[in-house]
PDB file of N, CA and C in Angstrom:
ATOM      1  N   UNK A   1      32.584 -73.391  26.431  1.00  0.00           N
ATOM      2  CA  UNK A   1      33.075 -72.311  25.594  1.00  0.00           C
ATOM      3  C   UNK A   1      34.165 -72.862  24.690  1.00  0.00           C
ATOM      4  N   UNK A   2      34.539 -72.308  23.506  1.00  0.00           N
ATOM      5  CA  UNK A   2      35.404 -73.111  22.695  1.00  0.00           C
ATOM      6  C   UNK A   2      36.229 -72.237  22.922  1.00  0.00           C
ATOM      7  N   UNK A   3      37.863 -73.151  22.738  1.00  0.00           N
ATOM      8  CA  UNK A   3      39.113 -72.440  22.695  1.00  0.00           C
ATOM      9  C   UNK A   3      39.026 -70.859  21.851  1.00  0.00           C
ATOM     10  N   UNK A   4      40.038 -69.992  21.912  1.00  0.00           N
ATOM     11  CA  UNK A   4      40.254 -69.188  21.495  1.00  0.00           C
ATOM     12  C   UNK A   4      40.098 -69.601  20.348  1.00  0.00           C
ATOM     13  N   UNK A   5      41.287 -70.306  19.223  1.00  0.00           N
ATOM     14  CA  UNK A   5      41.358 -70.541  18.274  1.00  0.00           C
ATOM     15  C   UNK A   5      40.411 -71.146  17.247  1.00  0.00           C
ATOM     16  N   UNK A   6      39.318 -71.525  18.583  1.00  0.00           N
ATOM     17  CA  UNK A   6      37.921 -71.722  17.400  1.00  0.00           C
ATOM     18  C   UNK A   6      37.117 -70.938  17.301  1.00  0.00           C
ATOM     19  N   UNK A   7      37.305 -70.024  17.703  1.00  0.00           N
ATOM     20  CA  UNK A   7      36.209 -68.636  17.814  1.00  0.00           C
ATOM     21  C   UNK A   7      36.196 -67.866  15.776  1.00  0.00           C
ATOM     22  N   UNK A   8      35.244 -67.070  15.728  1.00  0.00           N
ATOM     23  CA  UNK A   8      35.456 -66.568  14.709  1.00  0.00           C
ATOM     24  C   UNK A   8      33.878 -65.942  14.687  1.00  0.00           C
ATOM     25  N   UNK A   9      33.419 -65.110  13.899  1.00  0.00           N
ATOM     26  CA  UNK A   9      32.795 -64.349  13.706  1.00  0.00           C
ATOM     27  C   UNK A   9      31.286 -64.956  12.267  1.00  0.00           C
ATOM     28  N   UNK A  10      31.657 -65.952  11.630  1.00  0.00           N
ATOM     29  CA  UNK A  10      30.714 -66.974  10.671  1.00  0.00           C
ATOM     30  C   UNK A  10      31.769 -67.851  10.170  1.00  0.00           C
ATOM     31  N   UNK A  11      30.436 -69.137   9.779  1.00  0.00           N
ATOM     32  CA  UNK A  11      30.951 -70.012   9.348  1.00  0.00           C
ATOM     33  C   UNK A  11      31.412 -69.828   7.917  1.00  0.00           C
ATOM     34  N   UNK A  12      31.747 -71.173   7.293  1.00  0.00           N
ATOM     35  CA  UNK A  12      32.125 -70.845   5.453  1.00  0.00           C
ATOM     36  C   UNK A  12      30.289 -70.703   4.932  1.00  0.00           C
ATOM     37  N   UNK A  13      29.454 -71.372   5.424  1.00  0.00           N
ATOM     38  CA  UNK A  13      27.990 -70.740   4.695  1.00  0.00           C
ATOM     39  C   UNK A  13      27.367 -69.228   4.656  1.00  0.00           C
ATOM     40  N   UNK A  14      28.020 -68.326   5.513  1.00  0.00           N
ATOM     41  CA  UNK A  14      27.860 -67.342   6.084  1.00  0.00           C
ATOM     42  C   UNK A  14      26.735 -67.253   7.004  1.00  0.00           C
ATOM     43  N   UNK A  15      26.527 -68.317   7.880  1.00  0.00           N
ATOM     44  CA  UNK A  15      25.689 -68.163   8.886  1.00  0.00           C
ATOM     45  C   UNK A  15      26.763 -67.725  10.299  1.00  0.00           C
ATOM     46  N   UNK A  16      26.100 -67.235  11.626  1.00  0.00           N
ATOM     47  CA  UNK A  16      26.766 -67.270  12.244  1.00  0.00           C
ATOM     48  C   UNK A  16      26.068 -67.867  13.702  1.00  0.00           C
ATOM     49  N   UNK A  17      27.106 -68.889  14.314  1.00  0.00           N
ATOM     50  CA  UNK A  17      26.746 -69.788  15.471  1.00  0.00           C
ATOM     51  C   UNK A  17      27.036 -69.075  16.853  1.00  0.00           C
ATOM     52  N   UNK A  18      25.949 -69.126  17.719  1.00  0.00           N
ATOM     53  CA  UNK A  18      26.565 -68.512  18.811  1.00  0.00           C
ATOM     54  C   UNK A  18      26.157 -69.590  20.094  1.00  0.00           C
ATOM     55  N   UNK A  19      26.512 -69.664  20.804  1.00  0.00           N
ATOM     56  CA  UNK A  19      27.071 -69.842  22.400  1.00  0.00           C
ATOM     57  C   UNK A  19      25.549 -69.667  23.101  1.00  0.00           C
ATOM     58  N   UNK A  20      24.657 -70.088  23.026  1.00  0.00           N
ATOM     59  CA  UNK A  20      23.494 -69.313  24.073  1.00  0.00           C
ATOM     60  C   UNK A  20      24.151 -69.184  25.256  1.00  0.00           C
ATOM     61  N   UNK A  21      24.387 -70.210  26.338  1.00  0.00           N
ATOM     62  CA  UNK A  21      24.925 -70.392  27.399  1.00  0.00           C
ATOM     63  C   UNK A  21      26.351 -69.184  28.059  1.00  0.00           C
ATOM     64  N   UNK A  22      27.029 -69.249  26.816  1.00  0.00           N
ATOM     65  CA  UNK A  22      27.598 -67.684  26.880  1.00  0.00           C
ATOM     66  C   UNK A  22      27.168 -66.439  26.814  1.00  0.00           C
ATOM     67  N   UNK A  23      26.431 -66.545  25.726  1.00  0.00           N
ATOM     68  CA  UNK A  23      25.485 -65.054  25.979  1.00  0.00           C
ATOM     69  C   UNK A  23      24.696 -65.175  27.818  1.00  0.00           C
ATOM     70  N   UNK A  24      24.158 -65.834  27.907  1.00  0.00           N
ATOM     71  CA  UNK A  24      22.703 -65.611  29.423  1.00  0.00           C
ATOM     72  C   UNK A  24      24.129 -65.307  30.192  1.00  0.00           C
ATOM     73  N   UNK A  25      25.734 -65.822  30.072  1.00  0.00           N
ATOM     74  CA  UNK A  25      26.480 -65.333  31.290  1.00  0.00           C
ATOM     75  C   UNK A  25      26.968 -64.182  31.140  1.00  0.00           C
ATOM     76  N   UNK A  26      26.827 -63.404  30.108  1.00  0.00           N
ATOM     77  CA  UNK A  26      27.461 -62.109  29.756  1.00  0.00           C
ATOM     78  C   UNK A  26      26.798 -61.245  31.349  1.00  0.00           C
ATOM     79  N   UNK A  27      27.598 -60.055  31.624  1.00  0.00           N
ATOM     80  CA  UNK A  27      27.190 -58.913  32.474  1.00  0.00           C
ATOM     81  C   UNK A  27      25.792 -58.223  31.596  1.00  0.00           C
ATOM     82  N   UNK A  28      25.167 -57.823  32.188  1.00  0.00           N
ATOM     83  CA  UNK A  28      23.399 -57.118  31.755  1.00  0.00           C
ATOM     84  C   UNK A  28      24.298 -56.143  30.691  1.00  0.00           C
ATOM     85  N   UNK A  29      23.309 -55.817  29.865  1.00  0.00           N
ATOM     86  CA  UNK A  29      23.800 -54.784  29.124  1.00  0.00           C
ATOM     87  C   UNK A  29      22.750 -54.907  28.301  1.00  0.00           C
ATOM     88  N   UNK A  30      22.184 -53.736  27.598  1.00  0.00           N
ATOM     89  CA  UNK A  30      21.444 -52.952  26.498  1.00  0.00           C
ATOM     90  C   UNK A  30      21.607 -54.299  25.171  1.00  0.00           C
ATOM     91  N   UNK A  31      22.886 -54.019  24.536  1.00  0.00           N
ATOM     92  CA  UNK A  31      23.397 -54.801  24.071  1.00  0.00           C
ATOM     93  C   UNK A  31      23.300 -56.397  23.899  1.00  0.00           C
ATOM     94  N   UNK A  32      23.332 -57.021  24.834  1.00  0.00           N
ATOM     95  CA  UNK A  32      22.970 -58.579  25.663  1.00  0.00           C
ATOM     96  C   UNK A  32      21.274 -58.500  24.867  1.00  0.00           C
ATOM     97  N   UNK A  33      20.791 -57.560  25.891  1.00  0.00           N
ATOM     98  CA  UNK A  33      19.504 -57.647  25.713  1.00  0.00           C
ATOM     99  C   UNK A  33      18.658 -57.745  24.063  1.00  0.00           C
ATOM    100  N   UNK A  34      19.138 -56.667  23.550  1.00  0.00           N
ATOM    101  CA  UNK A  34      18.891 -56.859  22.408  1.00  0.00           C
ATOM    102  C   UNK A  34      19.240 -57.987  21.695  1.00  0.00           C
ATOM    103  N   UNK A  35      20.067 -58.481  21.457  1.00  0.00           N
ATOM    104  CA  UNK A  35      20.804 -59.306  20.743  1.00  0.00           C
ATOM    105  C   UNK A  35      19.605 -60.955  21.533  1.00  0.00           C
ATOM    106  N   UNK A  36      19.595 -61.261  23.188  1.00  0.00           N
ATOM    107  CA  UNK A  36      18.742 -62.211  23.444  1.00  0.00           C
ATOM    108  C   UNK A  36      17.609 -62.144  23.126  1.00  0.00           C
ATOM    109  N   UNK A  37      16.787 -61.102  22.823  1.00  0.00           N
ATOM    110  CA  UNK A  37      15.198 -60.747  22.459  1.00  0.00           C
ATOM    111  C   UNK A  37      15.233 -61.075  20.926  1.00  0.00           C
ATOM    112  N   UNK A  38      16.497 -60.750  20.229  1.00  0.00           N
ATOM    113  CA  UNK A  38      16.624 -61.564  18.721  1.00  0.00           C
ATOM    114  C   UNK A  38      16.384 -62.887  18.238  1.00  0.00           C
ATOM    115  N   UNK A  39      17.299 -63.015  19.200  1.00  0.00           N
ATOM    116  CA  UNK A  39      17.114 -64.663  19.287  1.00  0.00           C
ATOM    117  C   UNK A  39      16.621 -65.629  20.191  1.00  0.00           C
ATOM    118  N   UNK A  40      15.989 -65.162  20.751  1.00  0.00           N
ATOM    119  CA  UNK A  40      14.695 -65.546  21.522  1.00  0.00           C
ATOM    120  C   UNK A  40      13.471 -65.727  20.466  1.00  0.00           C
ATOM    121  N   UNK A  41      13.016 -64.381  19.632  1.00  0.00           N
ATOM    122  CA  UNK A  41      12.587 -64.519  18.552  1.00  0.00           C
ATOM    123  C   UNK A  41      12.477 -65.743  17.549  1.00  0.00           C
ATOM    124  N   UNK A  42      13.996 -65.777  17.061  1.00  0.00           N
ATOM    125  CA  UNK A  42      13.845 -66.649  15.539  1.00  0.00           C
ATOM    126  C   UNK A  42      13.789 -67.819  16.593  1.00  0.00           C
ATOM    127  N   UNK A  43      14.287 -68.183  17.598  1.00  0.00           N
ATOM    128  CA  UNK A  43      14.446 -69.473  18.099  1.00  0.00           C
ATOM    129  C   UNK A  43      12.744 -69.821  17.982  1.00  0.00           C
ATOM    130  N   UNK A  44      11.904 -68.917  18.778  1.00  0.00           N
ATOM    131  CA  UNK A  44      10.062 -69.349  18.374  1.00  0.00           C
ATOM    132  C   UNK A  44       9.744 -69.333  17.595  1.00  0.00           C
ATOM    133  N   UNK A  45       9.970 -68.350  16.166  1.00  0.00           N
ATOM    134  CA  UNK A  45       9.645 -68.698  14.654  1.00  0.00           C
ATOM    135  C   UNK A  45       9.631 -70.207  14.345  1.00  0.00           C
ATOM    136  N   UNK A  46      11.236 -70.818  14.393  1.00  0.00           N
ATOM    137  CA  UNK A  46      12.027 -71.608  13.706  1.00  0.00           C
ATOM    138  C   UNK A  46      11.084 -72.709  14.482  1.00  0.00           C
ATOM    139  N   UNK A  47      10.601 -72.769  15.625  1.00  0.00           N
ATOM    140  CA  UNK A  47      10.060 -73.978  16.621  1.00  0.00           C
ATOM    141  C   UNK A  47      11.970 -74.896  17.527  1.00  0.00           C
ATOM    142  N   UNK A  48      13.150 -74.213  16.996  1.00  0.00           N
ATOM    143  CA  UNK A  48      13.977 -74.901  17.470  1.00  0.00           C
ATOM    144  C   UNK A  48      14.578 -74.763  19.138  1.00  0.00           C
ATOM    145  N   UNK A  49      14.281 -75.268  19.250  1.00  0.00           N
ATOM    146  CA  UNK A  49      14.156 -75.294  21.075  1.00  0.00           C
ATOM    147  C   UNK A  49      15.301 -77.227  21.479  1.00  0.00           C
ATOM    148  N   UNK A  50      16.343 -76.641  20.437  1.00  0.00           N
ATOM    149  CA  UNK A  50      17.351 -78.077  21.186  1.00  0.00           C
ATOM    150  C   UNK A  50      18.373 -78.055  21.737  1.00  0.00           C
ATOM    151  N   UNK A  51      18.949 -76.677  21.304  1.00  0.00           N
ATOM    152  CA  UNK A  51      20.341 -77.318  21.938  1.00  0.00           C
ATOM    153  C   UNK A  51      20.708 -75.526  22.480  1.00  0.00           C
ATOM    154  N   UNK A  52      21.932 -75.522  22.708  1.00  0.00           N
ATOM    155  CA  UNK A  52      23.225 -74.119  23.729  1.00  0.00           C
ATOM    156  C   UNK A  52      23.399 -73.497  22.632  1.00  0.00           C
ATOM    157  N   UNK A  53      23.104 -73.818  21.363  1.00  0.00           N
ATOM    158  CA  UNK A  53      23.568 -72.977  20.284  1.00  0.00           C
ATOM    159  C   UNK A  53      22.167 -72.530  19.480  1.00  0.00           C
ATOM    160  N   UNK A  54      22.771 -71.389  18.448  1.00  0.00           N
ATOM    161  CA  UNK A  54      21.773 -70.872  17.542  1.00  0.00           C
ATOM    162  C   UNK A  54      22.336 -70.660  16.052  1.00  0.00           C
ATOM    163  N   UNK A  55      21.968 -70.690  15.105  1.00  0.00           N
ATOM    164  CA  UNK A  55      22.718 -70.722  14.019  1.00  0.00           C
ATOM    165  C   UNK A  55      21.911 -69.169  13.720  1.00  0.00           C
ATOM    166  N   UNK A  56      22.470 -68.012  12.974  1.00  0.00           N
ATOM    167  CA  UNK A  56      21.868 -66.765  12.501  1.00  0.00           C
ATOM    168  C   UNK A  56      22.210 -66.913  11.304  1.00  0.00           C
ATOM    169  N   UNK A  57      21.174 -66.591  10.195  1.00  0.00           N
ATOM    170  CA  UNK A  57      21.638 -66.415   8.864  1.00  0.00           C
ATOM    171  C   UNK A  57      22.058 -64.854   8.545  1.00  0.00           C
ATOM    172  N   UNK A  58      22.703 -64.705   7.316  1.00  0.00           N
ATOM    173  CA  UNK A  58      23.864 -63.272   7.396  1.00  0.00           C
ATOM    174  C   UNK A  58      22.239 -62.421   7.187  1.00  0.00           C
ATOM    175  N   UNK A  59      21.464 -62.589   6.442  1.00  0.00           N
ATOM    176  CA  UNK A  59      20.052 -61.460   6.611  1.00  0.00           C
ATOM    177  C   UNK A  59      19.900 -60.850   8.476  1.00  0.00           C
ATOM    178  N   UNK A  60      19.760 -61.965   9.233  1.00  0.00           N
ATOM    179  CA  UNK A  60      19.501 -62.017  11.072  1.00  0.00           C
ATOM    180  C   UNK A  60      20.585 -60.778  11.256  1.00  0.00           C
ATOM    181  N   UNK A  61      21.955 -61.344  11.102  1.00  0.00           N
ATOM    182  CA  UNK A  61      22.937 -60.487  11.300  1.00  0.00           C
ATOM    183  C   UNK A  61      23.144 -59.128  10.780  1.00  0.00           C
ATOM    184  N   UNK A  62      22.465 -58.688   9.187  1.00  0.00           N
ATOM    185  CA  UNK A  62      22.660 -57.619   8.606  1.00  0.00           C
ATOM    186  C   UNK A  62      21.495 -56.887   9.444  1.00  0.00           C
ATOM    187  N   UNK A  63      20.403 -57.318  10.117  1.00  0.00           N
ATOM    188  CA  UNK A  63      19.588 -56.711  10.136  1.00  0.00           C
ATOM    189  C   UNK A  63      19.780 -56.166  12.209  1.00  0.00           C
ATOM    190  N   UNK A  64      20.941 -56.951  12.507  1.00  0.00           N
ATOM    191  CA  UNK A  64      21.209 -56.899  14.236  1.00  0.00           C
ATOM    192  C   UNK A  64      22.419 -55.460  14.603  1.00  0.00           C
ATOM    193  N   UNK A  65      23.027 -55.712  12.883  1.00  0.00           N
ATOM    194  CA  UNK A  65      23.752 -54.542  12.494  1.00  0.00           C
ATOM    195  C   UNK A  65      23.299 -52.883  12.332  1.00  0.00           C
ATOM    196  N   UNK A  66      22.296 -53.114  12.012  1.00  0.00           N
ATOM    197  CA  UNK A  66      21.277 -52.094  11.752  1.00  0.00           C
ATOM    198  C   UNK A  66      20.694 -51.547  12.768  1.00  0.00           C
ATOM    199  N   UNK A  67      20.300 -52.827  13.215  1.00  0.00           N
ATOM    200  CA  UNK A  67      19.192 -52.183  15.021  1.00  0.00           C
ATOM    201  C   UNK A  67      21.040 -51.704  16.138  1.00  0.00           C
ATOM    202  N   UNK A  68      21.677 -52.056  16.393  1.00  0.00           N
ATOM    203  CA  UNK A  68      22.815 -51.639  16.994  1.00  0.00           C
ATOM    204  C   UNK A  68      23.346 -50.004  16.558  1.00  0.00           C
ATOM    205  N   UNK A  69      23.257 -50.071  15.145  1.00  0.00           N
ATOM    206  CA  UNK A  69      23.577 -48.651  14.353  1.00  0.00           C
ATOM    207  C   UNK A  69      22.443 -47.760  14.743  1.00  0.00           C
ATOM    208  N   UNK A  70      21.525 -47.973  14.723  1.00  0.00           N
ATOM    209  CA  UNK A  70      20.278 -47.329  14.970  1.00  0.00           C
ATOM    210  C   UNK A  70      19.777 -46.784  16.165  1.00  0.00           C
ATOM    211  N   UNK A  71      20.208 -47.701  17.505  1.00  0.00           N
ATOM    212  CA  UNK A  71      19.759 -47.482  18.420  1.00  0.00           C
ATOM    213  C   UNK A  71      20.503 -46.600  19.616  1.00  0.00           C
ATOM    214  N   UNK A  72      19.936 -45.330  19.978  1.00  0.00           N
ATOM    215  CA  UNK A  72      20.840 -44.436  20.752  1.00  0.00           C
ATOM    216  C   UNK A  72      20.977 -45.164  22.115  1.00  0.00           C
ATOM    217  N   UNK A  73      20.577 -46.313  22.572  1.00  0.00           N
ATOM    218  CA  UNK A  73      20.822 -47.194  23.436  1.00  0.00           C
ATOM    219  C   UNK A  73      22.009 -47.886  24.332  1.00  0.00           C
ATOM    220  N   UNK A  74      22.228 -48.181  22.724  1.00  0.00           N
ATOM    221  CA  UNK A  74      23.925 -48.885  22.631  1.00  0.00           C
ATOM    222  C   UNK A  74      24.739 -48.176  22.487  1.00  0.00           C
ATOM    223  N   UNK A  75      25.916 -48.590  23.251  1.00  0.00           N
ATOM    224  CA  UNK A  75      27.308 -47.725  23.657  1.00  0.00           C
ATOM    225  C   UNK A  75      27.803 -47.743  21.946  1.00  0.00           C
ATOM    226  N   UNK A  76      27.994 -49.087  20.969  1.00  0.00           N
ATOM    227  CA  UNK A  76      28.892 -49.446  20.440  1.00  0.00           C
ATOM    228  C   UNK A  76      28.332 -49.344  18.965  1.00  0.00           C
ATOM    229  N   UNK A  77      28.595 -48.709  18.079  1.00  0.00           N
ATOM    230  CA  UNK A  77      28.089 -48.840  16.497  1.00  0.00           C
ATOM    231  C   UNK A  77      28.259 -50.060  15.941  1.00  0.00           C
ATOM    232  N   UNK A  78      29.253 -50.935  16.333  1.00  0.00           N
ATOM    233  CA  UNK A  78      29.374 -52.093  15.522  1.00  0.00           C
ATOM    234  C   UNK A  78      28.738 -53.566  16.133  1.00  0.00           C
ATOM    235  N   UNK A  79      27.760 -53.798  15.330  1.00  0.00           N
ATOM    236  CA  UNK A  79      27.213 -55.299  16.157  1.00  0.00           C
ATOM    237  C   UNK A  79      28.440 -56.417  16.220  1.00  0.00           C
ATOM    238  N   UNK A  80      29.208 -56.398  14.874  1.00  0.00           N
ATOM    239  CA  UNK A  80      30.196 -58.030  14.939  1.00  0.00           C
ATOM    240  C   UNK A  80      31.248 -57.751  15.742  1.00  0.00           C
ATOM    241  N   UNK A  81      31.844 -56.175  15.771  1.00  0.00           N
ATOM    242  CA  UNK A  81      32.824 -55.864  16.604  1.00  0.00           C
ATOM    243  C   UNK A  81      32.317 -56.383  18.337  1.00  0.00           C
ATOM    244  N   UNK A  82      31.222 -55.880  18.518  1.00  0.00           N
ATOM    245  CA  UNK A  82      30.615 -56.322  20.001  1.00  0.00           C
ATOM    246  C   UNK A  82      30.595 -57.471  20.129  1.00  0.00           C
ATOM    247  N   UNK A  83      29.971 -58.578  19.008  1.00  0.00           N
ATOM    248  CA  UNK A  83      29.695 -60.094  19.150  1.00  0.00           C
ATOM    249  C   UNK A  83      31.505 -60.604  19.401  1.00  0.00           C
ATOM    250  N   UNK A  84      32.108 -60.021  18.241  1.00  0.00           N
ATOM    251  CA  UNK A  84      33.545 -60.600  18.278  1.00  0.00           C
ATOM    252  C   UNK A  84      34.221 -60.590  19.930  1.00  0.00           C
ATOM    253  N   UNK A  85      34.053 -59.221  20.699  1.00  0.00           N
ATOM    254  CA  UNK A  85      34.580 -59.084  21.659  1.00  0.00           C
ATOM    255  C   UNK A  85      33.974 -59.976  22.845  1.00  0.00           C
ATOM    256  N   UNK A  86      32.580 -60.357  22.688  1.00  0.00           N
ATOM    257  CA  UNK A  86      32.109 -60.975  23.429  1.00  0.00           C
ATOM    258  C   UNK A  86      32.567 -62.407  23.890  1.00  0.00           C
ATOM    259  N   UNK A  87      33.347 -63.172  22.485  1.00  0.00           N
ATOM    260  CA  UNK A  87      33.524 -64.655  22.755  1.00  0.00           C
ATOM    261  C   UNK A  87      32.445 -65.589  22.595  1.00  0.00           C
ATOM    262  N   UNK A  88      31.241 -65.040  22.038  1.00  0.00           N
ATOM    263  CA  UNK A  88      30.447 -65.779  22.283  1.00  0.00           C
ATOM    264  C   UNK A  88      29.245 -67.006  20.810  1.00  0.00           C
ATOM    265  N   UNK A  89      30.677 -66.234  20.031  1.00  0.00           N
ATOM    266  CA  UNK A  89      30.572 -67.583  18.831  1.00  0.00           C
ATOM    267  C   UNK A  89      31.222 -68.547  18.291  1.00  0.00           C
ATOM    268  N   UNK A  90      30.543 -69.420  17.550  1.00  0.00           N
ATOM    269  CA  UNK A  90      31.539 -70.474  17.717  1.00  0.00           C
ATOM    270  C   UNK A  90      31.648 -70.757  16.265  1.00  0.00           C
ATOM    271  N   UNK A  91      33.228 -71.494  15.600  1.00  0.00           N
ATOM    272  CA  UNK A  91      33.346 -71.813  14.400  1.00  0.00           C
ATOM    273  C   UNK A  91      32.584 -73.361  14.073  1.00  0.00           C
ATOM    274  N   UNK A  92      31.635 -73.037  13.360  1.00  0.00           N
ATOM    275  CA  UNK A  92      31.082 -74.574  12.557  1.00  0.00           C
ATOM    276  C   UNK A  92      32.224 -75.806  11.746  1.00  0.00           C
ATOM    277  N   UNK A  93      32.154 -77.090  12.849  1.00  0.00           N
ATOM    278  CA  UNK A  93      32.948 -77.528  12.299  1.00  0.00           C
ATOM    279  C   UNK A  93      32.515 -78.430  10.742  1.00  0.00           C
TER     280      UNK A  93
END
């Protein structure tokens, strides 16, 4: 997991990097779920199957924003507010 101080919400390209290994340890949640079935997804599109991380482009994200807003599922309206609280991205160095 990276220090506090490297955490952040996207890089300067506006992609955003996340933590797989942090996400699978999160507590179960609606939330979790959705967000791993996302990227479970592009990870089989893309064929990238290498490493603890995932890179999301801001389209992935506008559109994770949407399904979160959308879904009477989730506790929380805001997807980045949830990702932010989670810890579970990382700043591109």
């Amino acid at each position: 997991m990276a220090p506090v101080n490297e955490l952040t919400s996207t890089d300067s390209s506006g992609r955003h990097i996340y933590d797989l290994r942090a996400l699978q340890g999160l507590p179960r949640s609606i939330e979790k779920t959705i967000l791993l079935s996302y990227i479970q997804r592009i990870i089989r599109d893309r064929g990238d199957w290498k490493g603890a991380v995932v890179s999301l482009r801001r389209s992935d994200v506008e559109n994770l924003g949407h399904i979160f807003a959308a879904s009477q599922a989730v506790d929380v309206q805001s997807y980045l507010e949830w990702v932010e609280k989670q810890g579970i991205t990382l700043k591109k160095n």
